[in-house]
PDB file of N, CA and C in Angstrom:
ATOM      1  N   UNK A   1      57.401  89.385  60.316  1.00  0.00           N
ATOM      2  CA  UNK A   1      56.657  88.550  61.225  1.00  0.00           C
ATOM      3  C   UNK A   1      57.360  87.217  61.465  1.00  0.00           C
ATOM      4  N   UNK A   2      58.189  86.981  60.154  1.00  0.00           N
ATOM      5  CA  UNK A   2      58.360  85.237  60.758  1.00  0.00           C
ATOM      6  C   UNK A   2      59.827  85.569  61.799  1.00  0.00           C
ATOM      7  N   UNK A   3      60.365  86.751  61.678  1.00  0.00           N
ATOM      8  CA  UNK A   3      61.666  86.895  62.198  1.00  0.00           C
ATOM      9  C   UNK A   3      61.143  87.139  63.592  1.00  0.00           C
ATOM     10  N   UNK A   4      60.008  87.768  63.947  1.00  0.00           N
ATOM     11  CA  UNK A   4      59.655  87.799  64.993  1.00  0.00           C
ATOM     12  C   UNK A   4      59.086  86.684  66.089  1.00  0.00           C
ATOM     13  N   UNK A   5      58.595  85.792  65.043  1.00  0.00           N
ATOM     14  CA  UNK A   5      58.145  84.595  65.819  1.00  0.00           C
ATOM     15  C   UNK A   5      59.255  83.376  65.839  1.00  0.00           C
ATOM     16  N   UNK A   6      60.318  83.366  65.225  1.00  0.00           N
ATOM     17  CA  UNK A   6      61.609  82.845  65.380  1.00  0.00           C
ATOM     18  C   UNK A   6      62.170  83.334  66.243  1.00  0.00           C
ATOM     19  N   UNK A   7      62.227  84.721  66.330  1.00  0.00           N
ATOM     20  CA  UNK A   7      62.982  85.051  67.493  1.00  0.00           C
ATOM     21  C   UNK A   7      62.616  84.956  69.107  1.00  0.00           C
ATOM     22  N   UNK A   8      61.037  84.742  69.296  1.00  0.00           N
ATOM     23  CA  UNK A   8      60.524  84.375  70.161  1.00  0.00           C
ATOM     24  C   UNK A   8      60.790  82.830  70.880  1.00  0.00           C
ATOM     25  N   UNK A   9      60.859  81.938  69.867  1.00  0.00           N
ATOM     26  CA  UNK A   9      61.161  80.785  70.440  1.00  0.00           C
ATOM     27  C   UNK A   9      62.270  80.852  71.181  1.00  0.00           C
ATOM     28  N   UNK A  10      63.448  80.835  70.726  1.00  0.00           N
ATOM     29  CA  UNK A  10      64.501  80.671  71.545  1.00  0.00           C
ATOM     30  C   UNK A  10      65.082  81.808  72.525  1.00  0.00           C
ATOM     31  N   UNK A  11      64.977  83.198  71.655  1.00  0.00           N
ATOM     32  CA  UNK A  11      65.302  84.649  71.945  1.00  0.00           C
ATOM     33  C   UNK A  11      66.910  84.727  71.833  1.00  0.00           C
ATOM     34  N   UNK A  12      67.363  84.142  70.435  1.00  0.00           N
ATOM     35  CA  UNK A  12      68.357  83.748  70.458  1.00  0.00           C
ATOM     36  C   UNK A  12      68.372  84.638  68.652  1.00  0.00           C
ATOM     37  N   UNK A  13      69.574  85.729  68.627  1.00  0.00           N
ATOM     38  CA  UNK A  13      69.920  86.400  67.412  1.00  0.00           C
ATOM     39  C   UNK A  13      69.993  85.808  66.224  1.00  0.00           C
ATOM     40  N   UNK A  14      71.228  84.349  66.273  1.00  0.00           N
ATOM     41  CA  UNK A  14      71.126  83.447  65.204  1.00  0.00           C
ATOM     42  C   UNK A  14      70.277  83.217  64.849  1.00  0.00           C
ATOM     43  N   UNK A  15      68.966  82.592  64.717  1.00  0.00           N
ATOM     44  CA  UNK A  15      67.588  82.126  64.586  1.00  0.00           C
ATOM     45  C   UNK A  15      67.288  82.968  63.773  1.00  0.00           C
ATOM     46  N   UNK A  16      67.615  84.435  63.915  1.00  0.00           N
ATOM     47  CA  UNK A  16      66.995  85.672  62.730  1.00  0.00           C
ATOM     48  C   UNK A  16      68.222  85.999  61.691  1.00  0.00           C
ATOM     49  N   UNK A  17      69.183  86.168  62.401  1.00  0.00           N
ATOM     50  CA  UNK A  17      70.156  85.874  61.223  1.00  0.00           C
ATOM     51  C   UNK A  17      69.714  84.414  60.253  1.00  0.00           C
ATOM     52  N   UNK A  18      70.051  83.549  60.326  1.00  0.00           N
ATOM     53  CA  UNK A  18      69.528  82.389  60.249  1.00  0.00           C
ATOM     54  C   UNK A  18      68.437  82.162  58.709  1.00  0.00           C
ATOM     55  N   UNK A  19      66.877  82.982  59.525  1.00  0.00           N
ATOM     56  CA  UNK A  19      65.693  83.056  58.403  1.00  0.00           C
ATOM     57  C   UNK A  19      65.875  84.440  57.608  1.00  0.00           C
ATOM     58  N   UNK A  20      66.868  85.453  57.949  1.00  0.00           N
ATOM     59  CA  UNK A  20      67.153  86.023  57.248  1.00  0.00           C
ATOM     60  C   UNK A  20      67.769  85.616  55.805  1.00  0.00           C
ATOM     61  N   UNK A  21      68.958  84.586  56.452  1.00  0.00           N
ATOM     62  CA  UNK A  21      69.703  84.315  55.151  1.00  0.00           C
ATOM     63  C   UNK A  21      68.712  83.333  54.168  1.00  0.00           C
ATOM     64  N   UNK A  22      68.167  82.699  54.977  1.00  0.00           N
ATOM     65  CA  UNK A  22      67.246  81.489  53.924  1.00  0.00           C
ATOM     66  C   UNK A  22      66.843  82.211  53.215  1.00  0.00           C
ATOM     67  N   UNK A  23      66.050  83.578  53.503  1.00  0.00           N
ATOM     68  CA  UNK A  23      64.956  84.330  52.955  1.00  0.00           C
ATOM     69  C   UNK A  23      65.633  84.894  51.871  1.00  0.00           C
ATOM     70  N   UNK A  24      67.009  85.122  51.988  1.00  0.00           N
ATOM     71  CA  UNK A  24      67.457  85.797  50.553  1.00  0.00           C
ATOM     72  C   UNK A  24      68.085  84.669  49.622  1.00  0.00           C
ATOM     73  N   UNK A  25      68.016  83.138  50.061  1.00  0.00           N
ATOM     74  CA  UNK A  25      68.046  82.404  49.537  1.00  0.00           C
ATOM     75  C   UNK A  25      67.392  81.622  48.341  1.00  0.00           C
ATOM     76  N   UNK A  26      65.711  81.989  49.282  1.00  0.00           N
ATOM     77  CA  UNK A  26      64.394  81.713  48.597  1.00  0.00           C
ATOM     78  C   UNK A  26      64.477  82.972  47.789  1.00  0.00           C
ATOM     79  N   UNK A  27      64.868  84.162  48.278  1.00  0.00           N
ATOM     80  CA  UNK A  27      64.836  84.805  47.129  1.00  0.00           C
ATOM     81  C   UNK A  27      65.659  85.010  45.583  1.00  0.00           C
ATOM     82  N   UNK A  28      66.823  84.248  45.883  1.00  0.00           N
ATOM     83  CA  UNK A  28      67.326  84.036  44.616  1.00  0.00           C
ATOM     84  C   UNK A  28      67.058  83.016  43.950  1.00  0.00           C
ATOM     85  N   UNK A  29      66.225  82.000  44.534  1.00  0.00           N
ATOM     86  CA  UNK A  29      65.662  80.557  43.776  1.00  0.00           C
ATOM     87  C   UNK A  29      64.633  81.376  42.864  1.00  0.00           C
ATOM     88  N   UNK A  30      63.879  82.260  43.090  1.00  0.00           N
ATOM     89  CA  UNK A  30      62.614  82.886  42.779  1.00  0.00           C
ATOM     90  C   UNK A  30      63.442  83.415  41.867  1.00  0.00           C
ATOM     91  N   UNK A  31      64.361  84.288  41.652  1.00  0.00           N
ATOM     92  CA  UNK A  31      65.002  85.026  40.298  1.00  0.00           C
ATOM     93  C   UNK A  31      65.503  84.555  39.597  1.00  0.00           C
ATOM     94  N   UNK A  32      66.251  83.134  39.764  1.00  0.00           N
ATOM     95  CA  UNK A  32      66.612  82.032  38.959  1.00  0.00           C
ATOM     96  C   UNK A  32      65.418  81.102  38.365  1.00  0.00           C
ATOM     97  N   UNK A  33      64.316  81.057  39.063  1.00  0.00           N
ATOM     98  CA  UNK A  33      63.637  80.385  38.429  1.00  0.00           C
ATOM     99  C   UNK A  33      63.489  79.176  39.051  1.00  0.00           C
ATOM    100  N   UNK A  34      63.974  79.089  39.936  1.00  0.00           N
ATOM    101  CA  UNK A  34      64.188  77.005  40.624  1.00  0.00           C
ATOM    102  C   UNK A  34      62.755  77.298  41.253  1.00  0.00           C
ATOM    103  N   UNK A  35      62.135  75.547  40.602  1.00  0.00           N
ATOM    104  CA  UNK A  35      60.649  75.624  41.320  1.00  0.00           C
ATOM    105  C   UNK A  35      61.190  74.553  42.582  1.00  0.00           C
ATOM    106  N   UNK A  36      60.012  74.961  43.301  1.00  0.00           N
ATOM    107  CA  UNK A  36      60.272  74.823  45.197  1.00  0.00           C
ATOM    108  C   UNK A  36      59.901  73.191  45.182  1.00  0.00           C
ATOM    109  N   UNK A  37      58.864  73.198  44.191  1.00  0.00           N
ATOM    110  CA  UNK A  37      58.554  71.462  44.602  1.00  0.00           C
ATOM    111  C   UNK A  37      59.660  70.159  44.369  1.00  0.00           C
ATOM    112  N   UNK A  38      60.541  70.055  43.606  1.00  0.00           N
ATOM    113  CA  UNK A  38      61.554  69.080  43.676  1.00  0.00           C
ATOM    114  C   UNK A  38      62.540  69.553  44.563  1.00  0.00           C
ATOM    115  N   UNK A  39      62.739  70.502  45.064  1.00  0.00           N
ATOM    116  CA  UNK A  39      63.791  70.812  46.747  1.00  0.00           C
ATOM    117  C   UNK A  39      62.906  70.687  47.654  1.00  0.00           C
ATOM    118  N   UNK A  40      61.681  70.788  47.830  1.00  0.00           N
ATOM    119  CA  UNK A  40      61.203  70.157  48.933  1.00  0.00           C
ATOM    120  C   UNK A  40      60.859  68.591  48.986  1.00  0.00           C
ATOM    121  N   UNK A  41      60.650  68.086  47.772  1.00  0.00           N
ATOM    122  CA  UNK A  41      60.669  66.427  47.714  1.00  0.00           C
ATOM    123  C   UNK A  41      62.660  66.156  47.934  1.00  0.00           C
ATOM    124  N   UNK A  42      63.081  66.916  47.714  1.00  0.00           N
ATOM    125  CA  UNK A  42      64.179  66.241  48.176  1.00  0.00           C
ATOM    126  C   UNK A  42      64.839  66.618  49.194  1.00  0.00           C
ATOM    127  N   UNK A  43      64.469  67.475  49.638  1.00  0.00           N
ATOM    128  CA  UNK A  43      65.068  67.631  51.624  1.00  0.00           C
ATOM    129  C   UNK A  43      64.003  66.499  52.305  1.00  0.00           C
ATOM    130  N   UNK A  44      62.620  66.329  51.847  1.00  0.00           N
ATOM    131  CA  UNK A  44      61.783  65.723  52.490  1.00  0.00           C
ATOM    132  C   UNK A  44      62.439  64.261  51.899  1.00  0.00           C
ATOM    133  N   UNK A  45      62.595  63.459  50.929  1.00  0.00           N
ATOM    134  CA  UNK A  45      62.873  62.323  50.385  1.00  0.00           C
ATOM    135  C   UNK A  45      64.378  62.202  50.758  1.00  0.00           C
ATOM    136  N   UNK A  46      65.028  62.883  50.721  1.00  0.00           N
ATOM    137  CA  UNK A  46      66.919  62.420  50.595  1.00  0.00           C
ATOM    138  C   UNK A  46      67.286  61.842  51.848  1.00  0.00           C
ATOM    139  N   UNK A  47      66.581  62.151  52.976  1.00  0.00           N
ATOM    140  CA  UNK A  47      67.491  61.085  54.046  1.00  0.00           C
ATOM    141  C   UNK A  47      66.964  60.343  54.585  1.00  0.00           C
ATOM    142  N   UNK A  48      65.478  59.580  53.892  1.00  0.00           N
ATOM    143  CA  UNK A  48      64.926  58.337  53.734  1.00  0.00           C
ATOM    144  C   UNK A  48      65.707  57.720  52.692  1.00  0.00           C
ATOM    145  N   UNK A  49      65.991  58.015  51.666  1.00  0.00           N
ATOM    146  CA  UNK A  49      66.562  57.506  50.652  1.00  0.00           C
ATOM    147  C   UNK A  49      67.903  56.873  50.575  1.00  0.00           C
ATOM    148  N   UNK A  50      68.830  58.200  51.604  1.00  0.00           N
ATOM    149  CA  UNK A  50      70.224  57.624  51.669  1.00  0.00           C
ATOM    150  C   UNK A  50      70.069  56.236  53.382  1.00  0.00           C
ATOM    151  N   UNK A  51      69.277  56.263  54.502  1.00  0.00           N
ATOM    152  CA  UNK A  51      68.940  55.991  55.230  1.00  0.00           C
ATOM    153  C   UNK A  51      68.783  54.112  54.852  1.00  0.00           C
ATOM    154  N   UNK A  52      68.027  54.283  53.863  1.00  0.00           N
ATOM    155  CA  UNK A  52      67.420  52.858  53.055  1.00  0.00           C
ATOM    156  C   UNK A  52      68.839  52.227  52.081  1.00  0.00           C
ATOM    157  N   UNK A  53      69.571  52.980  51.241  1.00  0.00           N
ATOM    158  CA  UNK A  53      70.641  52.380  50.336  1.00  0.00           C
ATOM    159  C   UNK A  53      72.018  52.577  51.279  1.00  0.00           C
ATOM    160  N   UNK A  54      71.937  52.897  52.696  1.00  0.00           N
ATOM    161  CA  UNK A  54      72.796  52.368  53.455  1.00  0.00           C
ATOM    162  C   UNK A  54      72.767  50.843  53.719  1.00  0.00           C
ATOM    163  N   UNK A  55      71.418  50.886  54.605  1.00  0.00           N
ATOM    164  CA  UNK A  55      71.057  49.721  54.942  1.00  0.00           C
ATOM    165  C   UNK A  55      70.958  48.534  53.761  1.00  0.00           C
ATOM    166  N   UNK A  56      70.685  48.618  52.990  1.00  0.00           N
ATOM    167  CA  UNK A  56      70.906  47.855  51.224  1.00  0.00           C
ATOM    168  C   UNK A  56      72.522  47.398  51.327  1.00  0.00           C
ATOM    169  N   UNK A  57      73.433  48.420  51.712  1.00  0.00           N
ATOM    170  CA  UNK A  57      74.505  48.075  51.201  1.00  0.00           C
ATOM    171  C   UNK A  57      75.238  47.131  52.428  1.00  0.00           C
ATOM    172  N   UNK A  58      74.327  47.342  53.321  1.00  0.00           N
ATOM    173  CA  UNK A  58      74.940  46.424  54.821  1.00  0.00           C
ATOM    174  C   UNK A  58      74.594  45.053  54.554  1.00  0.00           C
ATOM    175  N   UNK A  59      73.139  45.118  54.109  1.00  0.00           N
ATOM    176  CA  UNK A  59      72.613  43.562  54.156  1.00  0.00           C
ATOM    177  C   UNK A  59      73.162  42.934  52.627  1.00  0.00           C
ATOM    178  N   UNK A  60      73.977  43.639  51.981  1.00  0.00           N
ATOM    179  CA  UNK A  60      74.445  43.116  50.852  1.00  0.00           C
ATOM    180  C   UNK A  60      76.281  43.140  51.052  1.00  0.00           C
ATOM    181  N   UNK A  61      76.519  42.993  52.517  1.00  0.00           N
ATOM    182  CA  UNK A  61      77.928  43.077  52.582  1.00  0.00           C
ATOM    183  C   UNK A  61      78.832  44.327  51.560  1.00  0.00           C
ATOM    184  N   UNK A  62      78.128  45.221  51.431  1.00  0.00           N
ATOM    185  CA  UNK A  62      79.213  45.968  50.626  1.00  0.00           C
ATOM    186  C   UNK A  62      78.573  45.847  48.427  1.00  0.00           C
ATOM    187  N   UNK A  63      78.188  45.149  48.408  1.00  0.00           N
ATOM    188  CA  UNK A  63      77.927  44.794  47.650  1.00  0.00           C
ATOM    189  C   UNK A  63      77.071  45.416  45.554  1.00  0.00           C
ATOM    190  N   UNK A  64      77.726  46.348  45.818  1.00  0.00           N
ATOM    191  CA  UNK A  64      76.622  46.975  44.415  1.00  0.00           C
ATOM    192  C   UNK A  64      76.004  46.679  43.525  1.00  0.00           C
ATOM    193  N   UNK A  65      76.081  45.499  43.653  1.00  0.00           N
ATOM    194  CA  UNK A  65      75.618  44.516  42.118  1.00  0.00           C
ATOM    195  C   UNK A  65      73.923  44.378  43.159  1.00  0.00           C
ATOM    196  N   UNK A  66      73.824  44.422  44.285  1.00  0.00           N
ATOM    197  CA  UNK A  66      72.444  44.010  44.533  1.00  0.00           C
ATOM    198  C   UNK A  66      71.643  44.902  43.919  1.00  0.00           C
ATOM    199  N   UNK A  67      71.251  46.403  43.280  1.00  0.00           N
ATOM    200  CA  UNK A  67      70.721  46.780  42.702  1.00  0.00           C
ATOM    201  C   UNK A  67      70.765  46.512  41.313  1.00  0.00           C
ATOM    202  N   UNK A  68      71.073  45.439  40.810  1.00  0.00           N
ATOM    203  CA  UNK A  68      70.760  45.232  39.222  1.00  0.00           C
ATOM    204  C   UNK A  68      70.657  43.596  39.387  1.00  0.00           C
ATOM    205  N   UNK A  69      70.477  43.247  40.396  1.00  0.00           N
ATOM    206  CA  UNK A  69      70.352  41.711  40.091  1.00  0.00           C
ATOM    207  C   UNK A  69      69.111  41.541  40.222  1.00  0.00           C
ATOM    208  N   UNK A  70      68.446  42.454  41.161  1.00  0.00           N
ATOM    209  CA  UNK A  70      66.974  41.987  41.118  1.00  0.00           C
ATOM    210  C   UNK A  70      65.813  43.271  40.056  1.00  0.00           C
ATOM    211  N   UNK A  71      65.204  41.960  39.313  1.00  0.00           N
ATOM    212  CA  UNK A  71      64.340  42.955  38.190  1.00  0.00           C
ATOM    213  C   UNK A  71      63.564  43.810  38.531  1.00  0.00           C
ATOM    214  N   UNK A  72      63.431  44.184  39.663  1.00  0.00           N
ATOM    215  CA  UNK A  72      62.585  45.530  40.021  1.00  0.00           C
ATOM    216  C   UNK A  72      63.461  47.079  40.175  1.00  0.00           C
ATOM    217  N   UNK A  73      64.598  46.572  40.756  1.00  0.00           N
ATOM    218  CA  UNK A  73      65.357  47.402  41.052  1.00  0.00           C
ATOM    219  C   UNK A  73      66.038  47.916  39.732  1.00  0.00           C
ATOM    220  N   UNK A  74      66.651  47.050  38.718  1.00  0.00           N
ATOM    221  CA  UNK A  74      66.821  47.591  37.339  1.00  0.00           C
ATOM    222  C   UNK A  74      66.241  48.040  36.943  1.00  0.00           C
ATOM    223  N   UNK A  75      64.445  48.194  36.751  1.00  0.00           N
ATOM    224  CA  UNK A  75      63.856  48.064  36.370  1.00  0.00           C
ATOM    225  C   UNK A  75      63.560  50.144  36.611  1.00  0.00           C
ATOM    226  N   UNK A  76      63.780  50.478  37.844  1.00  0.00           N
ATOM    227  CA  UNK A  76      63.503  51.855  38.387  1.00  0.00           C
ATOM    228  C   UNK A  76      64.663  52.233  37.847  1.00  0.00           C
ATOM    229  N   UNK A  77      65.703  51.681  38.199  1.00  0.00           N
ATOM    230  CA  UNK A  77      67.379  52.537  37.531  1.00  0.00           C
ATOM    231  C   UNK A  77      67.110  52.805  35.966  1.00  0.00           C
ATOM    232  N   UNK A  78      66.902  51.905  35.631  1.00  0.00           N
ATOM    233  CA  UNK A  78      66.630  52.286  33.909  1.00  0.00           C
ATOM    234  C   UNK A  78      65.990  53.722  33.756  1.00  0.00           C
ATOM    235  N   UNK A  79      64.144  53.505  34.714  1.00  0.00           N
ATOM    236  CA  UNK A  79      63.672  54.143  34.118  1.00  0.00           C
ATOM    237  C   UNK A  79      64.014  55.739  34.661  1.00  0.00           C
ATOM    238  N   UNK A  80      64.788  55.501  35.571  1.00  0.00           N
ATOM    239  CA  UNK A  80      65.478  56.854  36.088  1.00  0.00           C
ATOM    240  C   UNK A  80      66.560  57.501  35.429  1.00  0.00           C
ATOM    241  N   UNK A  81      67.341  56.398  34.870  1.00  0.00           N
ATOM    242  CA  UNK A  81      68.413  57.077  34.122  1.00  0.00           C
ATOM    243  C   UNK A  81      67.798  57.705  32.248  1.00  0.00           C
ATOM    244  N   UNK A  82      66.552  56.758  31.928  1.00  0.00           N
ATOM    245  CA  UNK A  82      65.933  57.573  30.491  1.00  0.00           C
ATOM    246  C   UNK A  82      64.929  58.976  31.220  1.00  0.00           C
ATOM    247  N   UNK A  83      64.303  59.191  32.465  1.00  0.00           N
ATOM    248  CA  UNK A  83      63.787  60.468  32.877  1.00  0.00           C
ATOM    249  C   UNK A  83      65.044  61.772  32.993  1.00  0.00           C
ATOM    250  N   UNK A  84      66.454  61.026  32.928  1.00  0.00           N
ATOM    251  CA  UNK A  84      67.382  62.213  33.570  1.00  0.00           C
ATOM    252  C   UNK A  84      67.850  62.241  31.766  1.00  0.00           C
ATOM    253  N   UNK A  85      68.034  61.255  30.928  1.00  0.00           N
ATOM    254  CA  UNK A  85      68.302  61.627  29.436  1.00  0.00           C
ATOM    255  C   UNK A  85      67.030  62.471  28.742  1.00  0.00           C
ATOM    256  N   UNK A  86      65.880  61.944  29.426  1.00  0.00           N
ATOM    257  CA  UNK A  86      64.929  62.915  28.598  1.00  0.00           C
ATOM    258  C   UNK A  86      64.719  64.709  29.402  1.00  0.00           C
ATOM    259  N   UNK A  87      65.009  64.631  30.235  1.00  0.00           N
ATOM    260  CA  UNK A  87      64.997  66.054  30.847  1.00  0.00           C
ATOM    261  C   UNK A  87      66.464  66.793  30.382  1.00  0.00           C
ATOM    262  N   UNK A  88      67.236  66.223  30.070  1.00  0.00           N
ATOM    263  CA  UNK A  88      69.004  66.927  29.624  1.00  0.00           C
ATOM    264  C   UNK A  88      68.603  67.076  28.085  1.00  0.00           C
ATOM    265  N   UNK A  89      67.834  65.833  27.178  1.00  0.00           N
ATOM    266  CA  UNK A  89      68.210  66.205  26.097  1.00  0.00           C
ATOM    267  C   UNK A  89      68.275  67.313  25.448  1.00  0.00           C
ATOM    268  N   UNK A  90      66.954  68.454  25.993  1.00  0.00           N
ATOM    269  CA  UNK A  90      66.402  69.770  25.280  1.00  0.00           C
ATOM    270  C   UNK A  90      67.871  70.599  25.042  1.00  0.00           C
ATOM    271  N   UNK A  91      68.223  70.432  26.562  1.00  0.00           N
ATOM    272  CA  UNK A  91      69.542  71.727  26.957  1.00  0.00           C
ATOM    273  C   UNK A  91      70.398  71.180  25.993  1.00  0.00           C
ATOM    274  N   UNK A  92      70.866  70.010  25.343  1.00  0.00           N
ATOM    275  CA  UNK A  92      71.843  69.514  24.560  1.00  0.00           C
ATOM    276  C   UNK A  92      71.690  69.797  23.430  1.00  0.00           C
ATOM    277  N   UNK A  93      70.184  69.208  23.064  1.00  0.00           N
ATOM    278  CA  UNK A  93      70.123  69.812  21.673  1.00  0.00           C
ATOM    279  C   UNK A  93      70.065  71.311  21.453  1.00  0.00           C
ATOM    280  N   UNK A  94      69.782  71.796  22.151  1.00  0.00           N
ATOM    281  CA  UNK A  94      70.156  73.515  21.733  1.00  0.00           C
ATOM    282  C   UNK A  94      71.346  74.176  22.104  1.00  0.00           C
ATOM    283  N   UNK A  95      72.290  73.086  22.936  1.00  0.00           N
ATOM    284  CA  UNK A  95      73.340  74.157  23.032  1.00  0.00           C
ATOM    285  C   UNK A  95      74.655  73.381  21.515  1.00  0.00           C
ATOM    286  N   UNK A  96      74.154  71.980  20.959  1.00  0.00           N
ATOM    287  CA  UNK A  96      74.712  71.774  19.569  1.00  0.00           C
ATOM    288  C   UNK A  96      74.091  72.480  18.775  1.00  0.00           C
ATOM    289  N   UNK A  97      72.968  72.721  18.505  1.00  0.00           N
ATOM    290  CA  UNK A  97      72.214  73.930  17.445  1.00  0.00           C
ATOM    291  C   UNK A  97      73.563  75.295  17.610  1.00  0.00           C
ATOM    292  N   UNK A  98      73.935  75.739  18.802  1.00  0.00           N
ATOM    293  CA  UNK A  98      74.442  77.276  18.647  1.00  0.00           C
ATOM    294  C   UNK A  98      75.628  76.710  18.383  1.00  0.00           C
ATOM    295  N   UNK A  99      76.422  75.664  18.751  1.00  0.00           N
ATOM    296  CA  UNK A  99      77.768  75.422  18.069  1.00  0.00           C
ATOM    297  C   UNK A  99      78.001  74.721  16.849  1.00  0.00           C
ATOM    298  N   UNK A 100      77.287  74.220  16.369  1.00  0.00           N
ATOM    299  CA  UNK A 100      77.057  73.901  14.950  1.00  0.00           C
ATOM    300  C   UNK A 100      76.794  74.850  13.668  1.00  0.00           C
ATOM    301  N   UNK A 101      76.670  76.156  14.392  1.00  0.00           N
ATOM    302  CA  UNK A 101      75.241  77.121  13.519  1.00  0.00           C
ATOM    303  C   UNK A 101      76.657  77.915  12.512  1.00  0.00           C
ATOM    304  N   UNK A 102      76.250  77.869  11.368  1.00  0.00           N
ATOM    305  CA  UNK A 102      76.861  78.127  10.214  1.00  0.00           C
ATOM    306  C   UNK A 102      76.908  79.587  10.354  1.00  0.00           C
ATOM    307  N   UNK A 103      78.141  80.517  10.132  1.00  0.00           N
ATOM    308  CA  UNK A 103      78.142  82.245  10.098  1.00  0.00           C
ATOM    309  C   UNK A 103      78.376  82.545   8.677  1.00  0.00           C
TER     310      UNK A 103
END
């Protein structure tokens, strides 16, 4: 059905080629396991995001230090960089458990 109502809009082959391939795309996210809600916050979030730390870097002449000079902005980097150490640590500590592990 959705190949059919894709193909209606334009009446154009690509369009079904197209939701074909996504579809076996979504289908290997589903066998891997990738949940849909942080790829859709980030197709939906990523080009507000890069959109905004362009413009940051214009009104700061180039400048990278403007994200740590002001305490709000450190303040998210921090707590972004201990959410990305606490989501890695698990995978770390268990992949030193199997190379550590005494035979």
């Amino acid at each position: 059905f959705c190949c059919i109502g894709v193909y209606s809009v334009q009446n154009t082959t690509f369009d079904v080629f197209q939701t074909a391939a996504f579809g076996l795309i979504g289908y290997l996210f589903i066998k891997l396991r990738c949940e849909p809600a942080p790829l859709l916050l980030g197709f939906v979030l990523g080009p507000m995001m890069e959109e905004n730390f362009r413009r940051s870097l214009l009104l700061s002449r180039g400048a990278f230090t403007v994200f740590v000079t002001r305490p709000l902005s450190l303040g998210l980097l921090i707590a972004a960089a201990v959410l990305v150490l606490i989501v890695a640590m698990p995978s770390i500590k268990a992949k030193r458990e199997v190379a550590f592990q005494e035979e």
